[in-house]
C-alpha atoms as a PDB file:
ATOM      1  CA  UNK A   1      85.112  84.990 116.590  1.00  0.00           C
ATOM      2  CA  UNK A   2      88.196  83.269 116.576  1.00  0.00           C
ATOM      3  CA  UNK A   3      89.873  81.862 119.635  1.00  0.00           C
ATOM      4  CA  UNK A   4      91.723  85.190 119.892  1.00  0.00           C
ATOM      5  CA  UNK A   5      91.187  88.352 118.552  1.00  0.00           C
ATOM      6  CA  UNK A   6      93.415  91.009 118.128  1.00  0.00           C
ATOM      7  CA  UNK A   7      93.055  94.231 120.475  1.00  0.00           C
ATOM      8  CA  UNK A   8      93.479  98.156 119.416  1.00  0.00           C
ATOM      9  CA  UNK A   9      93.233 100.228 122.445  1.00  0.00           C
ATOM     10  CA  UNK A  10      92.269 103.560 121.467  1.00  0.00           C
ATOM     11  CA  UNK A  11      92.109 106.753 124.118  1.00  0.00           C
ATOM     12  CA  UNK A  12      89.424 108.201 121.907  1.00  0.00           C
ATOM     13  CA  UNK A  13      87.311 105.618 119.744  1.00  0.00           C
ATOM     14  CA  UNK A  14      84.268 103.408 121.196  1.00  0.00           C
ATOM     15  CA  UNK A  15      83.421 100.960 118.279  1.00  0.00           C
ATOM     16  CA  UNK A  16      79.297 100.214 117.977  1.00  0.00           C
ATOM     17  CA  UNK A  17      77.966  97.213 116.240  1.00  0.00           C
ATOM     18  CA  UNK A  18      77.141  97.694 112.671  1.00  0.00           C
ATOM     19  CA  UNK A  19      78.532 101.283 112.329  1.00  0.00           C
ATOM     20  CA  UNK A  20      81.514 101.910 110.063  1.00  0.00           C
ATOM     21  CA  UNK A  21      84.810 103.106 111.489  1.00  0.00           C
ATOM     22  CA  UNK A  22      87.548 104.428 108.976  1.00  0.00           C
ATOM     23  CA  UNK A  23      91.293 104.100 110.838  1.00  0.00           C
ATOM     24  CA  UNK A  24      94.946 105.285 109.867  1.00  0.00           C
ATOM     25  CA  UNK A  25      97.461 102.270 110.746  1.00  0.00           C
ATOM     26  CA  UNK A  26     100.774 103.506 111.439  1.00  0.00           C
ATOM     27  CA  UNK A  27     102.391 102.050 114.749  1.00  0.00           C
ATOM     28  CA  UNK A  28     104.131  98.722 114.027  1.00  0.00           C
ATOM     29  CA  UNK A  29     102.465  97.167 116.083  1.00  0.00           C
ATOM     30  CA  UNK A  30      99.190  97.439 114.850  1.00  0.00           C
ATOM     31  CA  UNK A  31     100.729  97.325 111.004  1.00  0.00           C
ATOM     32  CA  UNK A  32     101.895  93.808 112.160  1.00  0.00           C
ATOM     33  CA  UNK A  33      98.496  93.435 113.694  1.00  0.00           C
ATOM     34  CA  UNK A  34      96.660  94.733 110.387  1.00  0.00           C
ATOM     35  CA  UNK A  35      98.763  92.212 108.353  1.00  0.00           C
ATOM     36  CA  UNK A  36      97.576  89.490 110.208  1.00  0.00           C
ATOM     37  CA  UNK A  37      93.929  89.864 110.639  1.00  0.00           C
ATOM     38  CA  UNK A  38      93.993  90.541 107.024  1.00  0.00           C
ATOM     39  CA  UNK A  39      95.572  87.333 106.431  1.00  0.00           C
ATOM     40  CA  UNK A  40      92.923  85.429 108.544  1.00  0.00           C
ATOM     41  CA  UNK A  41      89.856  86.378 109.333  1.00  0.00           C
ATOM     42  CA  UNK A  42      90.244  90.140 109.080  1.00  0.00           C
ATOM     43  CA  UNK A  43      88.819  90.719 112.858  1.00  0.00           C
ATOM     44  CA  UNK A  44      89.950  93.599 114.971  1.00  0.00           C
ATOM     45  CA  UNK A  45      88.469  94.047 118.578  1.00  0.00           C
ATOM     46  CA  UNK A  46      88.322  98.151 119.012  1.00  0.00           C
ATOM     47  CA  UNK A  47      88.919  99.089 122.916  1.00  0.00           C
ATOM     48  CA  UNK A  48      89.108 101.951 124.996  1.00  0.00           C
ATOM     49  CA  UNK A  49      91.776 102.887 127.164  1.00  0.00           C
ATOM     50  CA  UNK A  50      91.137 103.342 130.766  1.00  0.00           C
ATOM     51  CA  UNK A  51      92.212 106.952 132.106  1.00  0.00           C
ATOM     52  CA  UNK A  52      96.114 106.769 132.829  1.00  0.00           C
ATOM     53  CA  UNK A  53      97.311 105.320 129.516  1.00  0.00           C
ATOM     54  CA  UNK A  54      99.791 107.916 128.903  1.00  0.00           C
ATOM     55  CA  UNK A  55     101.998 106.380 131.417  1.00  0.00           C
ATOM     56  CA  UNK A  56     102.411 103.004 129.526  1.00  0.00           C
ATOM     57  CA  UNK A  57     101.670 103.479 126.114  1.00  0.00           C
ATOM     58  CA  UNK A  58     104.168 101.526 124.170  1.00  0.00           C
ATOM     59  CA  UNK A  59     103.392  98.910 127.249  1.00  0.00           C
ATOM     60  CA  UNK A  60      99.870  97.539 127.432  1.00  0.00           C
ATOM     61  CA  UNK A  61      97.995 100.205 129.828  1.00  0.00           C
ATOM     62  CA  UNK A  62      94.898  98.867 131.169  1.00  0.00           C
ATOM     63  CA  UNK A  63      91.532  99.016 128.826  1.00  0.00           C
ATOM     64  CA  UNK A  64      87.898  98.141 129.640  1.00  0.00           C
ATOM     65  CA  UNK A  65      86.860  95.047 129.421  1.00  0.00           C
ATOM     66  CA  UNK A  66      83.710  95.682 127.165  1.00  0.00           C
ATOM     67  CA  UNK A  67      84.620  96.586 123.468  1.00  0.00           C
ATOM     68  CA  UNK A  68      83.112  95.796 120.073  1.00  0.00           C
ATOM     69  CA  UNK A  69      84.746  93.795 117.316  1.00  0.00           C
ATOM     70  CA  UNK A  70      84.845  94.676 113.855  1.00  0.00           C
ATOM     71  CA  UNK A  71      85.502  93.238 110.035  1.00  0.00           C
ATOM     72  CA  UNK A  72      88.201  94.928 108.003  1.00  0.00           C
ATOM     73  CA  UNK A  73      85.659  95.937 104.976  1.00  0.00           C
ATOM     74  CA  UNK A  74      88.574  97.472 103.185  1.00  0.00           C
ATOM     75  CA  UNK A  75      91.756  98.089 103.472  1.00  0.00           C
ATOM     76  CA  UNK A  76      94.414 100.031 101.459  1.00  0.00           C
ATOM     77  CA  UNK A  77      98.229  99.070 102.556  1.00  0.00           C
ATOM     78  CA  UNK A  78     100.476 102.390 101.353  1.00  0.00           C
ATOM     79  CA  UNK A  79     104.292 102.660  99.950  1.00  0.00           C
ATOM     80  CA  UNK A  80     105.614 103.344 103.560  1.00  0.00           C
ATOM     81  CA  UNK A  81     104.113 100.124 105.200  1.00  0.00           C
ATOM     82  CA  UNK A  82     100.840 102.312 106.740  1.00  0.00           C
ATOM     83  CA  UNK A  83      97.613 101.141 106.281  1.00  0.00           C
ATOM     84  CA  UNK A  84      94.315 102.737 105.534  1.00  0.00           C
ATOM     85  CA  UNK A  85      91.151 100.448 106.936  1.00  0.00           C
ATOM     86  CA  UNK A  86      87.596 100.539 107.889  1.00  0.00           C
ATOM     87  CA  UNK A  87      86.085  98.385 110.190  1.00  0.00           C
ATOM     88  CA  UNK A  88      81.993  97.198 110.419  1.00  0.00           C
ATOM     89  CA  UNK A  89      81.378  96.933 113.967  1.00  0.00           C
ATOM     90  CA  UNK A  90      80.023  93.414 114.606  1.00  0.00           C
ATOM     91  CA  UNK A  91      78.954  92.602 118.279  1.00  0.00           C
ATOM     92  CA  UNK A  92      80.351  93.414 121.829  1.00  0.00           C
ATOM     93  CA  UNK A  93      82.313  91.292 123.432  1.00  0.00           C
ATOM     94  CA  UNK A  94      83.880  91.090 126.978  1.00  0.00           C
ATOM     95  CA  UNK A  95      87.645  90.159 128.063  1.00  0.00           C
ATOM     96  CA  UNK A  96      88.347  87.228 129.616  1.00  0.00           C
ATOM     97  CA  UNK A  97      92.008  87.022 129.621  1.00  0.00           C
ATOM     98  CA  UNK A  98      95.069  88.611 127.584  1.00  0.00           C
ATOM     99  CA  UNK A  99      97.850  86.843 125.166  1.00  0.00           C
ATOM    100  CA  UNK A 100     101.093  88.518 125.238  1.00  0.00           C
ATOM    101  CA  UNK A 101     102.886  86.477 122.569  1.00  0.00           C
ATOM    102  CA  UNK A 102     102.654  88.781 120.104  1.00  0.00           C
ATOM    103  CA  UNK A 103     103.824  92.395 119.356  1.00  0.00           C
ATOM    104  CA  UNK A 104     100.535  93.685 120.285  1.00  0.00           C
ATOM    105  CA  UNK A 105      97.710  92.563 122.253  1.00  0.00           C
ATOM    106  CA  UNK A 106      95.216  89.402 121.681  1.00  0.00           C
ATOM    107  CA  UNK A 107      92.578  88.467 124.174  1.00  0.00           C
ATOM    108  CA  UNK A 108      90.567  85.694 124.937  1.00  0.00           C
ATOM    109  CA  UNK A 109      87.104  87.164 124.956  1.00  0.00           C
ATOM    110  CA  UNK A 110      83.267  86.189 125.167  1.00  0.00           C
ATOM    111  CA  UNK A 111      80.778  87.471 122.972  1.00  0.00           C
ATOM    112  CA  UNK A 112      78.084  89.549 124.429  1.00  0.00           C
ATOM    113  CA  UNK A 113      74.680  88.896 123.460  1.00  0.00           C
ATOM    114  CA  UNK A 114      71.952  91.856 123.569  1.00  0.00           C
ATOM    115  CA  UNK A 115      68.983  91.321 125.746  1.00  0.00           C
ATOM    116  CA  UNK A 116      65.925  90.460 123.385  1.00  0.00           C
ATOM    117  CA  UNK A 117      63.427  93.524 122.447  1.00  0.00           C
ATOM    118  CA  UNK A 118      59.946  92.617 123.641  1.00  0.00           C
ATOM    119  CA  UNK A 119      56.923  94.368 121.849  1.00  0.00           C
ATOM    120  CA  UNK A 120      57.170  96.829 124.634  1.00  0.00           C
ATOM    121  CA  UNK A 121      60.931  97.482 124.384  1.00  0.00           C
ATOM    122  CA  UNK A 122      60.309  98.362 121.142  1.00  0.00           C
ATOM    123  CA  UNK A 123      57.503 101.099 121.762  1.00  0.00           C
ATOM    124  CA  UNK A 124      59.432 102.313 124.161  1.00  0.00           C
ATOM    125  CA  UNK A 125      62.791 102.850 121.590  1.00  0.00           C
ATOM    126  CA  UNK A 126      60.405 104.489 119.117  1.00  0.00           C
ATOM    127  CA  UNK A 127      59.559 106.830 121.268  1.00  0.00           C
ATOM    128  CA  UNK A 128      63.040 107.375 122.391  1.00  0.00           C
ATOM    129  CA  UNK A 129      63.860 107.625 118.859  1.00  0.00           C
ATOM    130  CA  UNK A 130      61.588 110.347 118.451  1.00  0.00           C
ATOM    131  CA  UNK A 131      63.354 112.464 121.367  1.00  0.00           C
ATOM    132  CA  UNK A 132      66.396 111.858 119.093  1.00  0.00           C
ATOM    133  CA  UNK A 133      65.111 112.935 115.735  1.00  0.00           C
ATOM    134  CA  UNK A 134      63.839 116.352 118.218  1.00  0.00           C
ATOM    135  CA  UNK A 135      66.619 116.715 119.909  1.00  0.00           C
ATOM    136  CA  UNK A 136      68.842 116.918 117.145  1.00  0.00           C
ATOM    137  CA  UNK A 137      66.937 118.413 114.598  1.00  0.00           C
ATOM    138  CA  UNK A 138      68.559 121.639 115.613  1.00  0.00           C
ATOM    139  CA  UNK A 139      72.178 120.375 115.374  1.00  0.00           C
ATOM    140  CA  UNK A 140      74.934 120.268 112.501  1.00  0.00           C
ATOM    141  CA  UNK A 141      78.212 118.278 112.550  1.00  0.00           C
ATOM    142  CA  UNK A 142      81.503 119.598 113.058  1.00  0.00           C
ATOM    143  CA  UNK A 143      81.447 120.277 109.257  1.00  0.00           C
ATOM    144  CA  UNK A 144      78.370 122.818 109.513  1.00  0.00           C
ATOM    145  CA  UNK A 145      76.249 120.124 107.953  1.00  0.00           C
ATOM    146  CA  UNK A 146      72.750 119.643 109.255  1.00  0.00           C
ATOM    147  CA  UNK A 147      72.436 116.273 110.704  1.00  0.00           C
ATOM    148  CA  UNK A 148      69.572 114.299 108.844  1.00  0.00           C
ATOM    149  CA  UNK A 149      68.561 110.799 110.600  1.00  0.00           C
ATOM    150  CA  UNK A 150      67.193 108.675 107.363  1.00  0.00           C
ATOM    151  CA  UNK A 151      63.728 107.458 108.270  1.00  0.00           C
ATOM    152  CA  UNK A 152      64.870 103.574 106.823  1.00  0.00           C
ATOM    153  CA  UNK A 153      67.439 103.072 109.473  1.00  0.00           C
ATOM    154  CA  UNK A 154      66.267 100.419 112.022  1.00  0.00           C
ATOM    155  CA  UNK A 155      66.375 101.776 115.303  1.00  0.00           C
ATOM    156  CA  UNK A 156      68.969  99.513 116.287  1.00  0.00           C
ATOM    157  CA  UNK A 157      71.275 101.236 113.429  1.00  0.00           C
ATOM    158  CA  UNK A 158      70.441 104.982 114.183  1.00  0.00           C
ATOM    159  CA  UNK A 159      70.910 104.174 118.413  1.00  0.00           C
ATOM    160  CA  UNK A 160      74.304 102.902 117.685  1.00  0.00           C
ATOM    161  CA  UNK A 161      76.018 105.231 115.136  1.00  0.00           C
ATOM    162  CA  UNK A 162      74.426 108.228 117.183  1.00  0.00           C
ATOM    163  CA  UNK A 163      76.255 106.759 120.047  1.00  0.00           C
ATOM    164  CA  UNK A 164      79.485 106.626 117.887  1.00  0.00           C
ATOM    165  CA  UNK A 165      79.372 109.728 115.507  1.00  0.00           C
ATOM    166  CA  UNK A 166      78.285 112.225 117.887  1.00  0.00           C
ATOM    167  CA  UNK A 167      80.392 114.783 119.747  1.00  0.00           C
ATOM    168  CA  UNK A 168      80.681 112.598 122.708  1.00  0.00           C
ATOM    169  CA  UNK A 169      83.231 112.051 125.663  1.00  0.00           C
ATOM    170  CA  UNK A 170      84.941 108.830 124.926  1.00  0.00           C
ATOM    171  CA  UNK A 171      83.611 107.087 128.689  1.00  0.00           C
ATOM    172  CA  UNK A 172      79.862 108.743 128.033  1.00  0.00           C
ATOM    173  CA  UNK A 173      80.371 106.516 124.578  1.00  0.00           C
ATOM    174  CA  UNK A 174      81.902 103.192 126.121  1.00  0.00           C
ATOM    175  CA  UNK A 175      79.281 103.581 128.796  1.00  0.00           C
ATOM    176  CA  UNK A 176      76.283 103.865 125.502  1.00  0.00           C
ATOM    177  CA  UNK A 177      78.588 100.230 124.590  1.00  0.00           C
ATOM    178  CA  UNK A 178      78.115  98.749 127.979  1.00  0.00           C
ATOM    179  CA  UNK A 179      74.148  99.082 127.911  1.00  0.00           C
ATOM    180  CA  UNK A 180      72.827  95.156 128.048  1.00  0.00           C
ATOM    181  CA  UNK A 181      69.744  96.257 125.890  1.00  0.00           C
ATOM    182  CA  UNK A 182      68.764  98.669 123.051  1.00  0.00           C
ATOM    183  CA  UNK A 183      66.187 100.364 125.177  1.00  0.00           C
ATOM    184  CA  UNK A 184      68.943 101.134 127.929  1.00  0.00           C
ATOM    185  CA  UNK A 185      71.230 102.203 125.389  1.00  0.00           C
ATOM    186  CA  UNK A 186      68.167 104.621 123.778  1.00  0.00           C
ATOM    187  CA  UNK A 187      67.511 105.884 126.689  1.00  0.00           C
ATOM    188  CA  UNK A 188      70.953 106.536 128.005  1.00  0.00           C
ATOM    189  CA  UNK A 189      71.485 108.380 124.746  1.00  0.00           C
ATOM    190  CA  UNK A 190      68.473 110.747 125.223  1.00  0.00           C
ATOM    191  CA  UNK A 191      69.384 111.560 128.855  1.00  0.00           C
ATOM    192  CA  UNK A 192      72.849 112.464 127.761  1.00  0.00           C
ATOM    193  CA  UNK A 193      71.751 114.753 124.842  1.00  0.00           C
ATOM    194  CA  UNK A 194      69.165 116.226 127.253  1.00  0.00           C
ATOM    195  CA  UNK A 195      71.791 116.925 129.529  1.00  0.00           C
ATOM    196  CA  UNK A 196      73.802 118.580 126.677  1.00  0.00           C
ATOM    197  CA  UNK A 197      71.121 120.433 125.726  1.00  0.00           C
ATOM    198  CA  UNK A 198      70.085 121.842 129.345  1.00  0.00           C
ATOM    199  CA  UNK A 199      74.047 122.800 129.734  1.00  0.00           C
ATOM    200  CA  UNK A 200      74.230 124.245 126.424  1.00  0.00           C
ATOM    201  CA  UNK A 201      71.035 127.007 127.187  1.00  0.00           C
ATOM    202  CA  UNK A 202      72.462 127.557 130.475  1.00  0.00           C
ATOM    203  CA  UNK A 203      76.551 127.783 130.477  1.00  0.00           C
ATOM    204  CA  UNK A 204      76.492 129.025 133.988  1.00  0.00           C
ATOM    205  CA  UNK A 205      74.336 126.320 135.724  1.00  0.00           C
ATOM    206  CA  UNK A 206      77.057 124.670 138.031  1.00  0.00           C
ATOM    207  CA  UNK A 207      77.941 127.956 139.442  1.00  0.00           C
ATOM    208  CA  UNK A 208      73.879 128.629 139.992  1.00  0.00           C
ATOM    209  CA  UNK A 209      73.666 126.964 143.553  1.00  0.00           C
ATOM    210  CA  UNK A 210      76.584 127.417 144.758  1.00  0.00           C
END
């Protein structure tokens, strides 16, 4: 990474490492931004804004300090000075401080590096993976499509763009980011969908025990 990366703060995107991301550019800020991580080395550190942002906006709300940086893979620059981009998610990263010399907002940040996955992590994420490929056999996408999990995607691959492409609450999915391992994050994953599932079958649990 370079000695500072560029920040988006999104209220609604969580950015996972090797997933794709496709974004519409249109503040000028983050054209400005877009125009200069193109012109260097096309990094873009995605990251969520804390609960509150509405008040500051245009100013630079507070964000968590975990997010995930990407590459700009392509980008398409239109007639009005927009941009269309996509990002590859690369690895997770934590703030250390902020740089407020420019338009919009750089950061000083450290590179988080995922625990290693011991023979035993790994049986344990297959498994978990398994829950997955249960869980959501049942399930489409918002498009009515079903949602098919190719068996060639490492586990690593199908654990993170789950995490990103589901229908999830933005702080369930920068909570999936903030898992030190790939088992935690498996795990986590299952438990949530579990949860969604158990919810889904019964829409008047929370009013059961009252």
């Amino acid at each position: 990474m370079s000695d500072l990366l560029p920040l988006f703060p999104l209220p609604n995107v969580v950015l996972f490492p090797n997933v794709f991301l496709a974004l519409h550019i249109f503040e000028p800020r983050y054209r400005e931004m877009v125009a200069d991580a193109v012109a260097s080395d096309r990094m873009i550190g995605m990251v969520l804004l804390r609960p509150g942002w509405e008040h500051d906006y245009e100013g630079r709300p507070p964000v968590y300090s975990i997010g995930c940086s990407g590459v700009i893979t392509h980008v398409e620059r239109l007639a009005d000075g927009r941009y269309n981009i996509v990002l590859r998610g690369l690895e997770r990263f934590r703030i250390l401080a902020e740089d407020h010399a420019r338009t919009y907002r750089r950061a000083t940040v450290d590179a988080l590096v995922e625990d290693a996955v011991s023979n035993e992590d790994r049986a344990d994420v297959r498994r978990q993976r398994a829950k997955l490929e249960t869980l959501l056999a049942p399930a489409t996408d918002k498009a009515g499509h079903e949602i098919k999990i190719p068996s060639a995607m490492s586990d690593e691959d199908l654990v993170n763009a789950l995490a990103q492409y589901l229908d999830l609450e933005p702080l369930e999915k920068q909570a999936l980011l903030e898992k030190h391992s790939l088992r935690a994050r498996a795990e986590s994953l299952v438990e949530l969908l579990e949860m969604k599932v158990l919810m889904a079958r019964t829409p008047n649990a929370s009013h059961v025990a009252h």
